[in-house]
Protein backbone atom coordinates (compact mmCIF):
# COMPACT_ATOMS: atom_id res chain seq x y z
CA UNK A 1 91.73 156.95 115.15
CA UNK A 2 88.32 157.82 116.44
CA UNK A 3 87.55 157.73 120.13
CA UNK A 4 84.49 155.86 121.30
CA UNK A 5 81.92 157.60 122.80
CA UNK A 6 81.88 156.10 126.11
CA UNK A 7 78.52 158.21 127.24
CA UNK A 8 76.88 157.38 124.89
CA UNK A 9 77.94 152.90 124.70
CA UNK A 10 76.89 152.78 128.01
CA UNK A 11 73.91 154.71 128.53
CA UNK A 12 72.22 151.80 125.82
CA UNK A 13 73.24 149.53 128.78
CA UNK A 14 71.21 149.58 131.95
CA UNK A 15 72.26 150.23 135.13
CA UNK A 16 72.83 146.56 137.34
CA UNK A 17 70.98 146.21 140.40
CA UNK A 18 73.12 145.64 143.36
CA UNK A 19 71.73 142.29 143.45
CA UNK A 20 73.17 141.16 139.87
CA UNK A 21 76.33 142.56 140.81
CA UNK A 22 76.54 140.31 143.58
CA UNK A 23 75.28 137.02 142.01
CA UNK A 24 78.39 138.15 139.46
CA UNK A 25 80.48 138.13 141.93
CA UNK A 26 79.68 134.75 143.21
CA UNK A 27 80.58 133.50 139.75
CA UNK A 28 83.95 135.41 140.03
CA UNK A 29 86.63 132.59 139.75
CA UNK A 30 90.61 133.22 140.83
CA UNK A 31 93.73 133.19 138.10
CA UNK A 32 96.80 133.93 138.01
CA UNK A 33 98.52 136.35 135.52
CA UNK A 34 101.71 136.07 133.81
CA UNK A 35 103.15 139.08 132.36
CA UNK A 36 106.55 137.78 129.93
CA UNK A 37 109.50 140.03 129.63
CA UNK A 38 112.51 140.18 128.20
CA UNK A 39 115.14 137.91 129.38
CA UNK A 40 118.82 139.02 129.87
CA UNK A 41 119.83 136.36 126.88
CA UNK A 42 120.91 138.09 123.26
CA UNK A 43 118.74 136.70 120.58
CA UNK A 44 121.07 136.57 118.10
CA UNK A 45 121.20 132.99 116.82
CA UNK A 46 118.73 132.95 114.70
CA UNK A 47 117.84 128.95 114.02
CA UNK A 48 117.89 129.22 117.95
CA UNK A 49 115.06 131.99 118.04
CA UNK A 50 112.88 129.86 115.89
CA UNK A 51 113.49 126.26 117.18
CA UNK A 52 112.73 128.00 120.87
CA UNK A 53 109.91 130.18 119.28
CA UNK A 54 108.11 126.56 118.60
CA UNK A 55 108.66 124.89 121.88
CA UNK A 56 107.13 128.42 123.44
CA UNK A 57 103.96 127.80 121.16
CA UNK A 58 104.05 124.02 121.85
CA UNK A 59 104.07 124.78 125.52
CA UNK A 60 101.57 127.28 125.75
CA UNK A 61 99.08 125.19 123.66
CA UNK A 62 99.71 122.01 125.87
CA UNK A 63 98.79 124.26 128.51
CA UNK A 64 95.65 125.68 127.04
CA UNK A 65 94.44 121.75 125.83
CA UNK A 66 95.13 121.23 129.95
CA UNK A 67 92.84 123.92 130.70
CA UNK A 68 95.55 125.28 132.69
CA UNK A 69 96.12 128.56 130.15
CA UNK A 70 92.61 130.50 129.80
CA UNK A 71 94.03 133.43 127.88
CA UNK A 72 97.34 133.86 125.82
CA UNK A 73 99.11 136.16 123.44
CA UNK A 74 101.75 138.43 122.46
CA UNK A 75 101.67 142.87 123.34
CA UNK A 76 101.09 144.10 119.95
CA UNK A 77 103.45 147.26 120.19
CA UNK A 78 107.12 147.74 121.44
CA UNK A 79 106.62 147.05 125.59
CA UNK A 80 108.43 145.99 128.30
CA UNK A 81 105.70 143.07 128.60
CA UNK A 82 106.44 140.71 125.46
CA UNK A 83 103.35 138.09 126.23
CA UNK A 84 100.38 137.84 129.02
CA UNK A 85 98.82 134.90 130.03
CA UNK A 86 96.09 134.31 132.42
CA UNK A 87 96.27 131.22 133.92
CA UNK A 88 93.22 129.10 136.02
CA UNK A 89 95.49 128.08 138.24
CA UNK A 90 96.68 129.17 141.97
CA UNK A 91 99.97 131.46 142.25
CA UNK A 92 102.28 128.76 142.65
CA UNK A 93 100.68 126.34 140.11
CA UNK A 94 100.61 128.89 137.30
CA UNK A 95 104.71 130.15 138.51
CA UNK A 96 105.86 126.63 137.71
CA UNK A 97 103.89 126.31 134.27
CA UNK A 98 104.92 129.79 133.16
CA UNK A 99 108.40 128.48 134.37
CA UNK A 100 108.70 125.24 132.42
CA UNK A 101 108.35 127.36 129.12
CA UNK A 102 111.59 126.88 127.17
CA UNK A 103 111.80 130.51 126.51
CA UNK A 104 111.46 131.26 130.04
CA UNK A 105 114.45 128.16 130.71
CA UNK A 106 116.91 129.63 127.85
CA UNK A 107 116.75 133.17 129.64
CA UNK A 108 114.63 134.69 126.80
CA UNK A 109 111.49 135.60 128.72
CA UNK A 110 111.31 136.15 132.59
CA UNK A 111 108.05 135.74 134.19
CA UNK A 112 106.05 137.83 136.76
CA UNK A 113 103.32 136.34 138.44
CA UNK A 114 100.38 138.28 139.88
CA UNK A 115 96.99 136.57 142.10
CA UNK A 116 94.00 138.06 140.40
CA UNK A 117 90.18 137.32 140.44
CA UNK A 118 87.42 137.93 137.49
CA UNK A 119 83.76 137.44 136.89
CA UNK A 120 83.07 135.39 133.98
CA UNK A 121 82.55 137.71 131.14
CA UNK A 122 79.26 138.15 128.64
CA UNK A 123 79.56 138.05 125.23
């Protein structure tokens, strides 16, 4: 796998005035991430794993038609961290929602919760 150059991506980019940086800033909203782990329950029922695996995707995607769930998804290697979510909600808000997951409520996943801030990204 190649590396990017990184010199030479952002030297086509100019450099932001102080002033941009701060009007970005005032945009800057506050979320909440999740990161899912593993829960301490074996996974070896099989018809379990899927019937859970659907109420998981169920819940996250009532979340996200809520507007409650900005960002979603699965790690895509072997981790620790099994899913991470970034919520628009406060701390305790986005706790409770990541807690009312049924994979999170069989023991599957445990959640850790984490304050965070972003400006709105350009694309």
């Amino acid at each position: 796998m190649n590396s990017p150059n990184i010199t030479a991506l952002l030297a086509g980019v100019p450099d932001p005035t102080q002033e941009q940086m701060m009007e970005m800033r005032k945009a800057a909203g506050s979320y909440t991430v999740v990161l899912l782990r593993k829960g301490p329950v074996p996974r070896d029922d099989e018809a379990r794993n899927t019937e859970l695996q659907f109420a998981h995707l169920q819940h996250l995607t009532k979340l996200t038609m809520l507007g409650k769930l900005a960002l979603n998804g699965p790690v895509l290697h072997d981790h620790d961290i099994l899913g991470i979510s970034i919520y628009a909600a406060d701390l305790n808000e986005a706790r409770a929602l990541a807690e009312a997951d049924p994979k999170v409520q069989a023991g599957y996943l445990t959640v850790e919760a984490i304050p965070w801030m972003s400006v709105p990204g350009i694309r």
